[in-house]
N, C-alpha and C. Protein backbone atom coordinates (compact mmCIF):
# COMPACT_ATOMS: atom_id res chain seq x y z
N UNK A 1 -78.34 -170.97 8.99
CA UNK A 1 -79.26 -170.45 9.98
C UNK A 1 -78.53 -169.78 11.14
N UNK A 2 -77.21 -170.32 12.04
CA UNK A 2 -76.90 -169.59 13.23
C UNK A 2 -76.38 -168.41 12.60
N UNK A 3 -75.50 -168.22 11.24
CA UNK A 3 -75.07 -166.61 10.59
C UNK A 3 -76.30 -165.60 10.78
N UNK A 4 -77.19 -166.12 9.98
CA UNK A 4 -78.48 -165.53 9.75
C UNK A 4 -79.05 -165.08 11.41
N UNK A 5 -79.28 -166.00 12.19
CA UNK A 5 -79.58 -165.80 13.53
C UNK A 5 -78.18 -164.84 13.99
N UNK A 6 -77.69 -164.74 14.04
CA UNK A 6 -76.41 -163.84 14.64
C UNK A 6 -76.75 -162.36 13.38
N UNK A 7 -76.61 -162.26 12.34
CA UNK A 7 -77.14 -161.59 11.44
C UNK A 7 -78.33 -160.19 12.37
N UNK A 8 -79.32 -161.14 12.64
CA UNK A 8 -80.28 -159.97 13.58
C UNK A 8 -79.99 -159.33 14.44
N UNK A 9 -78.53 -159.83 15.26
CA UNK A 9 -78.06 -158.54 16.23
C UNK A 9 -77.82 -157.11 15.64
N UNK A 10 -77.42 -157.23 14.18
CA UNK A 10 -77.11 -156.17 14.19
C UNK A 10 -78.10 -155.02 14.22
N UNK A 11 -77.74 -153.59 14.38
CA UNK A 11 -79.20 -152.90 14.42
C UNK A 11 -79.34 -152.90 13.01
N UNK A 12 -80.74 -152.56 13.36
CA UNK A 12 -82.01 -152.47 12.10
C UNK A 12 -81.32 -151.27 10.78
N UNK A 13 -81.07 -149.76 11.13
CA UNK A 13 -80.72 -149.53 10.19
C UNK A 13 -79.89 -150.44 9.19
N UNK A 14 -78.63 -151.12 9.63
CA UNK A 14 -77.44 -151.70 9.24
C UNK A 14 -78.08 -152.68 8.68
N UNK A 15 -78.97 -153.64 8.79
CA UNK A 15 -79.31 -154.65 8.08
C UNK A 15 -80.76 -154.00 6.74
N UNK A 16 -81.29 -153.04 7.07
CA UNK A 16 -81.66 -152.53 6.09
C UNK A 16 -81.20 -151.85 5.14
N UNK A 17 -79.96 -151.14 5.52
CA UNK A 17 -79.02 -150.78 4.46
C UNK A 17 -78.51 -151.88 3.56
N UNK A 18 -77.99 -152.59 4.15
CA UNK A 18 -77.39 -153.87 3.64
C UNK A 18 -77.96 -154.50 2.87
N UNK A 19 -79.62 -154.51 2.99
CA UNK A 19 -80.29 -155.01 1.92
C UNK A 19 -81.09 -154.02 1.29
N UNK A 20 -81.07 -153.08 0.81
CA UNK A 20 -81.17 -152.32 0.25
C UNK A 20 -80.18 -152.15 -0.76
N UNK A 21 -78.46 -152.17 -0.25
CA UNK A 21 -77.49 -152.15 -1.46
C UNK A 21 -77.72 -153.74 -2.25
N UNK A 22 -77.92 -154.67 -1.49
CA UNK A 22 -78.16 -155.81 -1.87
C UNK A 22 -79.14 -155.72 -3.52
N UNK A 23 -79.87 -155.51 -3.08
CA UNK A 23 -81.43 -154.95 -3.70
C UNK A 23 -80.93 -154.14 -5.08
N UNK A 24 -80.36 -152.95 -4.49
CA UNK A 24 -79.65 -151.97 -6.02
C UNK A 24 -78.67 -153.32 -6.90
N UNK A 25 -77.88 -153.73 -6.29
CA UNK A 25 -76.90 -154.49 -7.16
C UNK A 25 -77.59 -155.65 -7.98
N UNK A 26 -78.79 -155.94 -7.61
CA UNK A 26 -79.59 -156.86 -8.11
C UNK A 26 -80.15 -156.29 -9.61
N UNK A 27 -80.68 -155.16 -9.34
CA UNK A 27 -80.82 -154.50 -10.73
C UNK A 27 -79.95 -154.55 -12.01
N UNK A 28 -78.72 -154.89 -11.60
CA UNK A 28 -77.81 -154.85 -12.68
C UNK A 28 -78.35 -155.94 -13.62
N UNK A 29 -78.96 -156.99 -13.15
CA UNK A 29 -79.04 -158.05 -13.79
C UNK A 29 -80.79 -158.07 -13.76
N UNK A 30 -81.24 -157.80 -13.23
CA UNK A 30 -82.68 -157.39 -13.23
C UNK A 30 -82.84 -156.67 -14.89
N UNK A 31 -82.23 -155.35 -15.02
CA UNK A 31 -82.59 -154.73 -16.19
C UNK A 31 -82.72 -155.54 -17.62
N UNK A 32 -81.23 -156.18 -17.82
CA UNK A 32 -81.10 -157.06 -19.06
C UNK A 32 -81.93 -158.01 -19.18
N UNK A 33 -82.76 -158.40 -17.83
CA UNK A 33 -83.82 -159.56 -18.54
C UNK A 33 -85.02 -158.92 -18.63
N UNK A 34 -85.69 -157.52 -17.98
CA UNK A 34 -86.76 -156.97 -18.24
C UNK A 34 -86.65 -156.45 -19.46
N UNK A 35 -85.47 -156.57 -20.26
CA UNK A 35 -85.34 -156.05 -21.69
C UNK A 35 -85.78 -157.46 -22.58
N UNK A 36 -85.10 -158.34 -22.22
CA UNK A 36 -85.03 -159.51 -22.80
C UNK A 36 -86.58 -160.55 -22.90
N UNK A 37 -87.26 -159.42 -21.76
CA UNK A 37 -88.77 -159.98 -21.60
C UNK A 37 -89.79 -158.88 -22.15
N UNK A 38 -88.74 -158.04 -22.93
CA UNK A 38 -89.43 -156.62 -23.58
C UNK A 38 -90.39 -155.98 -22.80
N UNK A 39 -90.19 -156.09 -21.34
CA UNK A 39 -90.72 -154.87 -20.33
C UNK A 39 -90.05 -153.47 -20.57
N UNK A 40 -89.97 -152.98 -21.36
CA UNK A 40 -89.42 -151.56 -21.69
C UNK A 40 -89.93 -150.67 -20.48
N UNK A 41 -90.93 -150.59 -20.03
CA UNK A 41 -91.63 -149.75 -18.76
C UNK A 41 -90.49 -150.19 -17.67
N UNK A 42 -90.85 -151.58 -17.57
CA UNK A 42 -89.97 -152.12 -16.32
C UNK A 42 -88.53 -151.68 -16.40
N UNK A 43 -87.88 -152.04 -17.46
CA UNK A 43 -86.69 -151.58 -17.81
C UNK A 43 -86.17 -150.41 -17.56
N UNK A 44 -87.20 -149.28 -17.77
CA UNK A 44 -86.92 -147.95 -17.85
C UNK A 44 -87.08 -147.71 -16.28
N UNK A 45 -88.06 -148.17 -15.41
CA UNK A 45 -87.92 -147.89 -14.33
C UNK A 45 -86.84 -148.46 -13.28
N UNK A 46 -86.71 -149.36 -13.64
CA UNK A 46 -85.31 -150.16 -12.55
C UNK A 46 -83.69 -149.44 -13.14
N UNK A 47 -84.01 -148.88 -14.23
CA UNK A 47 -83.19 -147.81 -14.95
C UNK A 47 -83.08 -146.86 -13.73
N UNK A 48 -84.00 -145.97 -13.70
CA UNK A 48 -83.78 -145.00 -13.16
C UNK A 48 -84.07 -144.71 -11.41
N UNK A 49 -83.79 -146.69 -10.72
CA UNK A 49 -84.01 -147.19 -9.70
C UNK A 49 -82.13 -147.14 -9.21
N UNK A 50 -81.61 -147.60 -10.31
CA UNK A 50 -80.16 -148.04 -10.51
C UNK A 50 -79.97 -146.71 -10.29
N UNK A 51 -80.05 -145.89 -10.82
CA UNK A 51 -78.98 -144.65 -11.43
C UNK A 51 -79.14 -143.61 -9.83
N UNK A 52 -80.35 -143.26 -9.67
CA UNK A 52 -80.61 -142.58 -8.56
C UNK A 52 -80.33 -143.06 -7.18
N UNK A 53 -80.60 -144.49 -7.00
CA UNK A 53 -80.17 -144.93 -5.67
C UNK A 53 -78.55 -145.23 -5.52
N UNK A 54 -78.06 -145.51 -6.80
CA UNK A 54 -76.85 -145.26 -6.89
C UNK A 54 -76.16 -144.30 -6.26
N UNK A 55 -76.51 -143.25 -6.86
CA UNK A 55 -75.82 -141.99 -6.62
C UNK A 55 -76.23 -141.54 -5.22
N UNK A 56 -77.58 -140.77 -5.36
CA UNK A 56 -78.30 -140.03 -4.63
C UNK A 56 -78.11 -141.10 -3.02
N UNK A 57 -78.31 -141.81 -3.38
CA UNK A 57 -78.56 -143.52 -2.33
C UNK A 57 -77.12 -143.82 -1.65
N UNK A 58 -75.74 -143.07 -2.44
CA UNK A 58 -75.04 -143.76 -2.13
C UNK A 58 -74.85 -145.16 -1.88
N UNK A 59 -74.90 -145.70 -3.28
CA UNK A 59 -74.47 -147.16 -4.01
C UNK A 59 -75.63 -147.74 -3.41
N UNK A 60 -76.80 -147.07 -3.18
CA UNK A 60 -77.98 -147.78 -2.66
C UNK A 60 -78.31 -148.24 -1.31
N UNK A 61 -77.59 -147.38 -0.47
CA UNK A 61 -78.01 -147.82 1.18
C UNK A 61 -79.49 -147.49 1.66
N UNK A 62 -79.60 -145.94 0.74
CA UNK A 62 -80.75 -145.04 1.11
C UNK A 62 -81.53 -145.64 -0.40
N UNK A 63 -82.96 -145.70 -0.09
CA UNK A 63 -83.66 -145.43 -1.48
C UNK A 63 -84.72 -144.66 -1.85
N UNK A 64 -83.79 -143.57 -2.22
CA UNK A 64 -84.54 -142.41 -2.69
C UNK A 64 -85.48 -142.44 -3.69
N UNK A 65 -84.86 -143.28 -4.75
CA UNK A 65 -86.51 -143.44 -6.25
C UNK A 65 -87.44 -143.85 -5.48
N UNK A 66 -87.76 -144.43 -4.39
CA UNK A 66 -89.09 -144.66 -3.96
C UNK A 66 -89.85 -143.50 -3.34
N UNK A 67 -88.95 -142.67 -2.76
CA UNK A 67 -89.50 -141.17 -2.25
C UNK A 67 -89.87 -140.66 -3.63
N UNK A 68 -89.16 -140.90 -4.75
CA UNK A 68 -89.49 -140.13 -5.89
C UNK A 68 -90.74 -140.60 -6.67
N UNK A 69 -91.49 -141.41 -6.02
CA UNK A 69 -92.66 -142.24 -6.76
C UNK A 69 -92.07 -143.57 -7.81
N UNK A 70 -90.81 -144.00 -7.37
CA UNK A 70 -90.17 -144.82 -8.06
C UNK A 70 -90.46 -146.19 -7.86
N UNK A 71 -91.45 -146.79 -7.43
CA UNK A 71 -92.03 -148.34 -6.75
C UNK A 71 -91.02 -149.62 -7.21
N UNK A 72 -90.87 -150.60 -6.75
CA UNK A 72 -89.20 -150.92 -6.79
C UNK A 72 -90.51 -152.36 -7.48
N UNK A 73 -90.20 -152.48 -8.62
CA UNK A 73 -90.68 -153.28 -9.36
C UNK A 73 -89.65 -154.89 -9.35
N UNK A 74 -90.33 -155.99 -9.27
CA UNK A 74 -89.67 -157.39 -8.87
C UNK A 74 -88.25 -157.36 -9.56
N UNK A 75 -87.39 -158.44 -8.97
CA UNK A 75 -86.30 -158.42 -9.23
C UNK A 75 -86.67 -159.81 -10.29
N UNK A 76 -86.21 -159.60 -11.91
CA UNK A 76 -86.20 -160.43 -12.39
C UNK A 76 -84.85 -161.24 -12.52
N UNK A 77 -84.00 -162.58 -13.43
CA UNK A 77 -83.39 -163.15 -13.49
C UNK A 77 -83.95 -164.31 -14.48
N UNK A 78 -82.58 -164.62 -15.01
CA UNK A 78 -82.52 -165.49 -16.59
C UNK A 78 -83.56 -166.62 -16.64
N UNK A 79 -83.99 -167.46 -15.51
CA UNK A 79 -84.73 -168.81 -15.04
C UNK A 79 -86.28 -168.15 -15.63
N UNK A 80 -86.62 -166.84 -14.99
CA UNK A 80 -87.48 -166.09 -15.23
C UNK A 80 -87.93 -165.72 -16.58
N UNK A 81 -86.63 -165.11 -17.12
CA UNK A 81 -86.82 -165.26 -18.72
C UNK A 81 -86.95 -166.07 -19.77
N UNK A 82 -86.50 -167.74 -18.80
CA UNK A 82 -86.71 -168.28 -19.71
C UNK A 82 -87.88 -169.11 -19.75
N UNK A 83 -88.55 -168.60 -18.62
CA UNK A 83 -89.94 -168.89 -18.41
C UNK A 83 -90.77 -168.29 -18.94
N UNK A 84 -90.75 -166.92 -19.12
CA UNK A 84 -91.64 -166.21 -20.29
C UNK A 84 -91.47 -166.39 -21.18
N UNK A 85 -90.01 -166.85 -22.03
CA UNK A 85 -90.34 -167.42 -23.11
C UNK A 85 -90.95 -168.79 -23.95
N UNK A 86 -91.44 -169.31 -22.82
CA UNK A 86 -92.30 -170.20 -22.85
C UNK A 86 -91.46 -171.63 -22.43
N UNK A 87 -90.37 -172.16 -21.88
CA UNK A 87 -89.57 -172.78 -22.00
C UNK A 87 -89.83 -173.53 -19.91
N UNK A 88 -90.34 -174.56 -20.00
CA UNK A 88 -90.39 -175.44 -18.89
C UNK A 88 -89.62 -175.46 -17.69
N UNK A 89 -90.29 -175.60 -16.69
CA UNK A 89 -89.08 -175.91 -15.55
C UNK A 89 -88.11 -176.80 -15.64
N UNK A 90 -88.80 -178.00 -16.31
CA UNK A 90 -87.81 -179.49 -15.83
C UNK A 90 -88.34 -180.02 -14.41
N UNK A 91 -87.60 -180.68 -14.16
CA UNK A 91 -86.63 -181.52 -12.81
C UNK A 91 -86.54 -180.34 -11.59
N UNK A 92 -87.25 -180.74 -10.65
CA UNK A 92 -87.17 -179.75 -9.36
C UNK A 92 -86.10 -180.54 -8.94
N UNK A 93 -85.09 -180.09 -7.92
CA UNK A 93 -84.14 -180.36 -7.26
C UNK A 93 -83.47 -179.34 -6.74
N UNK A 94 -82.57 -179.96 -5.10
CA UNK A 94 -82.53 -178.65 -4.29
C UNK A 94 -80.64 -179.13 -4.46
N UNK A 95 -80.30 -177.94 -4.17
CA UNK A 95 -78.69 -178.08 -4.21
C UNK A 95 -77.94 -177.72 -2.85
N UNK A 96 -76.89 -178.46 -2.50
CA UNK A 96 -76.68 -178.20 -1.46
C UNK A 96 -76.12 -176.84 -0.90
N UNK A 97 -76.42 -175.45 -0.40
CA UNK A 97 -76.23 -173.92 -0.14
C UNK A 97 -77.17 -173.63 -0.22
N UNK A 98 -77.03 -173.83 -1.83
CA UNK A 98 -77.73 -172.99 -2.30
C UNK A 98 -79.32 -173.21 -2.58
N UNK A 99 -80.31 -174.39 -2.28
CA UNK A 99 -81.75 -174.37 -2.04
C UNK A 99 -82.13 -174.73 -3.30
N UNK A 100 -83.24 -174.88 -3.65
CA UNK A 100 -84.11 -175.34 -4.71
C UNK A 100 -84.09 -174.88 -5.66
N UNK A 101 -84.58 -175.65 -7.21
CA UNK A 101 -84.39 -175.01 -8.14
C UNK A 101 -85.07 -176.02 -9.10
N UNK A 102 -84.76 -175.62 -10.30
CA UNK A 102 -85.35 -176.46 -11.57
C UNK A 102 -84.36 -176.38 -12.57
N UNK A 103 -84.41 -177.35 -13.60
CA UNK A 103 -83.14 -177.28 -14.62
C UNK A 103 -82.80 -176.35 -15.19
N UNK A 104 -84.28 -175.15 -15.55
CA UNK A 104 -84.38 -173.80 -15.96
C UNK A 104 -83.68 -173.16 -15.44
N UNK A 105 -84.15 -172.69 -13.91
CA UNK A 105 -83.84 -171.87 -13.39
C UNK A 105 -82.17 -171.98 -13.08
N UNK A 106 -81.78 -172.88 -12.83
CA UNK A 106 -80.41 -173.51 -13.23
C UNK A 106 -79.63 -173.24 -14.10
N UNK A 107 -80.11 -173.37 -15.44
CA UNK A 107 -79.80 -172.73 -16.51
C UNK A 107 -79.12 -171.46 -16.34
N UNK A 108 -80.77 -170.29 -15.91
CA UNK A 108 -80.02 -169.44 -15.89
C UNK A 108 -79.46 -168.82 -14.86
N UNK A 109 -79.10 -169.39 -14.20
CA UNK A 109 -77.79 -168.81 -12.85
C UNK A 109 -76.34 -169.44 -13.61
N UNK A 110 -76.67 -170.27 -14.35
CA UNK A 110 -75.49 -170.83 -15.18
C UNK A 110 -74.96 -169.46 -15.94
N UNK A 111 -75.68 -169.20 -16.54
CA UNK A 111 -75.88 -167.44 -17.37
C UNK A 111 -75.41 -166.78 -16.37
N UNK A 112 -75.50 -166.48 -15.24
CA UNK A 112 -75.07 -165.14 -14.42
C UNK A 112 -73.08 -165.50 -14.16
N UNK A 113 -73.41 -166.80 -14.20
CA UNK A 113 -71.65 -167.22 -13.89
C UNK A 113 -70.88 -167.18 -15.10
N UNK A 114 -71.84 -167.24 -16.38
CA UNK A 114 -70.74 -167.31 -17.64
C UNK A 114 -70.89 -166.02 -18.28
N UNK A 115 -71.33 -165.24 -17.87
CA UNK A 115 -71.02 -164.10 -18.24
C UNK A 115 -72.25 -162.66 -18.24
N UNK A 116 -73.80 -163.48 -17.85
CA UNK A 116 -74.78 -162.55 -17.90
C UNK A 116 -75.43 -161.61 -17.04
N UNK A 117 -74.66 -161.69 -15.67
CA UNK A 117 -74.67 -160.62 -14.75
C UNK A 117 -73.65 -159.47 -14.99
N UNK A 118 -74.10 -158.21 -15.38
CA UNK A 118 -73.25 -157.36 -15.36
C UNK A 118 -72.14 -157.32 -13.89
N UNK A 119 -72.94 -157.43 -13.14
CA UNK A 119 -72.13 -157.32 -11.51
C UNK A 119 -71.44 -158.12 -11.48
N UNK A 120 -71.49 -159.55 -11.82
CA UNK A 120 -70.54 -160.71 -11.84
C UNK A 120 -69.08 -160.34 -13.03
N UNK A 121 -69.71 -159.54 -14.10
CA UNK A 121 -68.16 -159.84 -15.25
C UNK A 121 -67.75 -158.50 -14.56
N UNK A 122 -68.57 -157.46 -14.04
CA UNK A 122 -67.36 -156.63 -13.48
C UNK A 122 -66.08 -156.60 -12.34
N UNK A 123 -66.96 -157.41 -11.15
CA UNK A 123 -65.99 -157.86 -10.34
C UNK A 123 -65.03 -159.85 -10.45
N UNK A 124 -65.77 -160.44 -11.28
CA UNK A 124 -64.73 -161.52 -11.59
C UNK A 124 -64.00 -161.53 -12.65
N UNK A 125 -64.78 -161.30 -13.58
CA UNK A 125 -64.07 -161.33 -14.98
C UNK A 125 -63.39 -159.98 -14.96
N UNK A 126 -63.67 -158.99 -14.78
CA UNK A 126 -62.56 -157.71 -15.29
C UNK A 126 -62.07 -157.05 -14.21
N UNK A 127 -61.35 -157.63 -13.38
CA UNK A 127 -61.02 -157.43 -11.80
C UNK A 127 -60.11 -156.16 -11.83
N UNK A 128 -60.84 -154.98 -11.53
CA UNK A 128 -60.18 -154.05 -11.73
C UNK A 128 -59.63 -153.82 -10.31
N UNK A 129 -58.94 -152.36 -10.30
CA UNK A 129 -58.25 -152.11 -9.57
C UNK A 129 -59.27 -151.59 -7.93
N UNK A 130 -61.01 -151.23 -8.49
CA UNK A 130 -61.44 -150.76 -7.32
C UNK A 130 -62.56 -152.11 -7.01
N UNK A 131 -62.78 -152.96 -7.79
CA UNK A 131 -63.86 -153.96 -7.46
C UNK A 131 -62.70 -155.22 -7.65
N UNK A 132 -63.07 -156.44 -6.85
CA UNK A 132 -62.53 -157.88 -7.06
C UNK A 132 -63.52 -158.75 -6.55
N UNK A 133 -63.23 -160.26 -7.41
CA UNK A 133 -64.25 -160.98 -7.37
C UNK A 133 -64.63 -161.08 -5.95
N UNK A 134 -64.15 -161.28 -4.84
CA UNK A 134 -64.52 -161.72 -3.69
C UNK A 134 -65.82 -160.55 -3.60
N UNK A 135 -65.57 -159.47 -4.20
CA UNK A 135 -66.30 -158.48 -3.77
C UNK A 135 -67.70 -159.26 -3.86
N UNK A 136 -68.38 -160.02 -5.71
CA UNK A 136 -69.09 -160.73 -6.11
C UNK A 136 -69.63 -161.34 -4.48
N UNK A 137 -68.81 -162.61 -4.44
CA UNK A 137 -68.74 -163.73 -3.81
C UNK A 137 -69.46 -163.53 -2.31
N UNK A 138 -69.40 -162.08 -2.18
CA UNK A 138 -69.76 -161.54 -0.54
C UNK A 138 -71.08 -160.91 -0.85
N UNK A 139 -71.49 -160.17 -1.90
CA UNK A 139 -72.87 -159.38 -2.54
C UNK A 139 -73.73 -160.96 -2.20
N UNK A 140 -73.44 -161.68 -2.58
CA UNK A 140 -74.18 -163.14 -3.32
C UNK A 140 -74.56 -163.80 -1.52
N UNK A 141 -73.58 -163.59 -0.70
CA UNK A 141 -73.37 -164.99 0.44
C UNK A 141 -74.43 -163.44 1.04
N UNK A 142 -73.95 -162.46 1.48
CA UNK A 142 -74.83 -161.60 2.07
C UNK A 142 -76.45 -160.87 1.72
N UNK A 143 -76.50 -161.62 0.79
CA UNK A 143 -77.73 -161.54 0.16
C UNK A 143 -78.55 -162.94 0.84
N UNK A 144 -78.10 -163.88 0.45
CA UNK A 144 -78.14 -165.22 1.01
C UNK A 144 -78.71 -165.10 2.35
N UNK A 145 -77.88 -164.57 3.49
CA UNK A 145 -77.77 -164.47 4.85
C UNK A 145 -78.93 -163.28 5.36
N UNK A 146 -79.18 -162.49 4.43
CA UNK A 146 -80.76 -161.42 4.33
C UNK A 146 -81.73 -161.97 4.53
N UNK A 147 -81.64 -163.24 3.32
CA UNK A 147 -83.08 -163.44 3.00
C UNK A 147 -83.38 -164.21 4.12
N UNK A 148 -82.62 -165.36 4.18
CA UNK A 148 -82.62 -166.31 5.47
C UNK A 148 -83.03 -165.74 7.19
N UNK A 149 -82.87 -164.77 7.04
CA UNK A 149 -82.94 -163.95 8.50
C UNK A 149 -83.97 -163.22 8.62
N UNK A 150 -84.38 -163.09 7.03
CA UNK A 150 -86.08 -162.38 7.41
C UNK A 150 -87.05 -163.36 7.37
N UNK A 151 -86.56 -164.79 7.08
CA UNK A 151 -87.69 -165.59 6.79
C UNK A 151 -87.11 -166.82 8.06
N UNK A 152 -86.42 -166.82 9.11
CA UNK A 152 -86.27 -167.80 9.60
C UNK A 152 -87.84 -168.23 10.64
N UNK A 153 -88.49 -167.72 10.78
CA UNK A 153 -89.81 -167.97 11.68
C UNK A 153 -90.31 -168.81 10.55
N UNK A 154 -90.81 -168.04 9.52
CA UNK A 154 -91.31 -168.91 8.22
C UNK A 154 -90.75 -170.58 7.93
N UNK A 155 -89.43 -170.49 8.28
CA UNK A 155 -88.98 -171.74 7.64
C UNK A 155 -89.36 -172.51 8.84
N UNK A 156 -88.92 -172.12 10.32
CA UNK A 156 -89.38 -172.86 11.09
C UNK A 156 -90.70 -173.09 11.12
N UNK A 157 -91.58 -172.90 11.11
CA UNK A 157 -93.34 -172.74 11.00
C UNK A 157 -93.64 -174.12 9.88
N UNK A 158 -92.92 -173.76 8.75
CA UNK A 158 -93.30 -174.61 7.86
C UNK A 158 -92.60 -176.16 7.95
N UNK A 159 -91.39 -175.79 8.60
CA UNK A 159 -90.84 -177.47 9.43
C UNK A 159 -91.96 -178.25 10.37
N UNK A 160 -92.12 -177.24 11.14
CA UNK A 160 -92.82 -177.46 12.29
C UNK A 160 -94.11 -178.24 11.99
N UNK A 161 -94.61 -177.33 10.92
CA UNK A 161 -96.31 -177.86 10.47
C UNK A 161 -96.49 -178.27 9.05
N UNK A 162 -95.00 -178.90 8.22
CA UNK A 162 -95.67 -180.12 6.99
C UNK A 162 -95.54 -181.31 7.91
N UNK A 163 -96.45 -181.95 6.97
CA UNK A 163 -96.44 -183.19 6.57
C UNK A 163 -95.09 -184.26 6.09
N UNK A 164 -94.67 -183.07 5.34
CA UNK A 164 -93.40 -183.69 4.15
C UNK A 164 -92.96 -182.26 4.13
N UNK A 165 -91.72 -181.84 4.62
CA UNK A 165 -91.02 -180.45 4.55
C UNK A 165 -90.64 -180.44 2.81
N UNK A 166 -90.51 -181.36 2.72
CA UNK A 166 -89.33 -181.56 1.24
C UNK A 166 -90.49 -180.74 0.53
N UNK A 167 -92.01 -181.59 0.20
CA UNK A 167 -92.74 -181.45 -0.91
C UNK A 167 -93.44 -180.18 -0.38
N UNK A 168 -93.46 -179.62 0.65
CA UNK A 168 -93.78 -178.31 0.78
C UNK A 168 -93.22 -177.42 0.38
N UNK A 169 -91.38 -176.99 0.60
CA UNK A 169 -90.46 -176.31 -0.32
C UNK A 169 -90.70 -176.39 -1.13
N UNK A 170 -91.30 -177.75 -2.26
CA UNK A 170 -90.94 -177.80 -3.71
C UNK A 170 -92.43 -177.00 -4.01
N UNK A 171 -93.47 -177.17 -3.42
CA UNK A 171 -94.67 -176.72 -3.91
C UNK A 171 -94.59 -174.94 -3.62
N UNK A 172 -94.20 -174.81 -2.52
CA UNK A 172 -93.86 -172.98 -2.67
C UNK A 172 -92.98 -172.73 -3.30
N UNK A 173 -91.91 -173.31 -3.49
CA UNK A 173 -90.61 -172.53 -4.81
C UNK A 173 -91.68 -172.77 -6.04
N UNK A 174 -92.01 -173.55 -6.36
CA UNK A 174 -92.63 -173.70 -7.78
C UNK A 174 -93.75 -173.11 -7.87
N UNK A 175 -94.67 -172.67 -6.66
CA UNK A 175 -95.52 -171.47 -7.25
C UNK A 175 -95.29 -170.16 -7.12
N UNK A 176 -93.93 -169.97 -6.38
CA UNK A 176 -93.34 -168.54 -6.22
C UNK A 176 -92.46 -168.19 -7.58
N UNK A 177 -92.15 -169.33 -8.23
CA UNK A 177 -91.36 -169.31 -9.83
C UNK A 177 -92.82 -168.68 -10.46
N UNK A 178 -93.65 -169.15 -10.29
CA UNK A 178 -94.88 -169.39 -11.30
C UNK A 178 -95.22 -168.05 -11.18
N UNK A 179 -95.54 -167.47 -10.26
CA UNK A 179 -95.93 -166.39 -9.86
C UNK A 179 -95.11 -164.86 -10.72
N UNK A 180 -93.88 -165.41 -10.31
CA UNK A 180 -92.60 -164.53 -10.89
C UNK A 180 -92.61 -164.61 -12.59
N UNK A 181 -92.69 -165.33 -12.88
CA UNK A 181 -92.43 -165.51 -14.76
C UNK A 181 -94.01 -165.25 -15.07
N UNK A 182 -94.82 -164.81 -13.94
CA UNK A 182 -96.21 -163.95 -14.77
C UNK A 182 -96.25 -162.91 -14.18
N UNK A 183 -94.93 -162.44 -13.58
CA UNK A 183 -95.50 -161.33 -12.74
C UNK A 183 -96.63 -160.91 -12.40
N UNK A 184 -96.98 -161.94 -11.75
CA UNK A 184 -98.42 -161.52 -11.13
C UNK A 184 -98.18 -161.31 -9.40
């Protein structure tokens, strides 16, 4: 929370850029499960979300496919997929950083570390000469430090006014999962 709170000094462009590249790099791993969930539409569009904000976007600061009628369709991930394939949450439980989760969804972040994020095997596993893992390690913590900073009123609000903070987290992560694996 004080990163995140220190986080908002910066100006507004800079933190919208920031999550915006955030956002593009997410696609990398977004695509392979909208394939894997045979969204071919979806696929094809976060396709050509990647390629253009890439470039045109410069690695995605700016996002131009949306000027282009390109609507930035949800960011999927493996927990997700393996929720459409019909396969259970499990066991809610929160981890310490890193926040709530289910054995699923667990699962598949397990998948992004062993090898199923394109963005992850390029900068850890094949540490070339212009990307290195830390690069990973900073996409991931500054993504982290985004979300937290657009939602810190929210989290306070919802401290402030449960009953039981715990079983309130668990009841919004688990209908914001629910929500996500029906894309609805």
């Amino acid at each position: 929370e004080p990163v995140a709170k220190a986080y908002r000094f910066l100006p507004s462009p800079i933190r919208a850029g920031t999550g915006n590249v955030i956002k593009n790099l997410s696609l990398l791993a977004t695509i392979p499960n909208n394939l894997l969930q045979a969204d071919i539409k979806a696929a094809g569009v976060n396709s050509l979300r990647l390629v253009l904000n890439t470039t045109i976007g410069i690695l995605g600061v700016w996002d131009p496919a949306e000027k282009l009628g390109l609507s930035e369709i949800g960011k999927e991930d493996y927990g997700q997929t393996f929720g459409a394939w019909g396969l259970g949450g499990g066991c809610y439980f929160v981890l310490p950083v890193l926040g709530p989760t289910t054995v699923r969804d667990f699962s598949g972040s397990l998948i992004n570390v062993l090898g199923g994020d394109p963005w992850h095997n390029i900068t850890v596993k094949n540490n070339t000469e212009y990307v290195q893992d830390r690069h990973y390690y900073i996409s991931r913590g500054t993504d982290a430090v985004n979300f937290r900073s657009k939602n810190i009123e929210s989290f306070d609000s919802l401290k402030r006014n449960s009953v039981d903070f715990y079983a309130s987290v668990k009841s919004l992560y688990l209908q914001d999962r629910y929500k996500k694996i029906k894309n609805s």
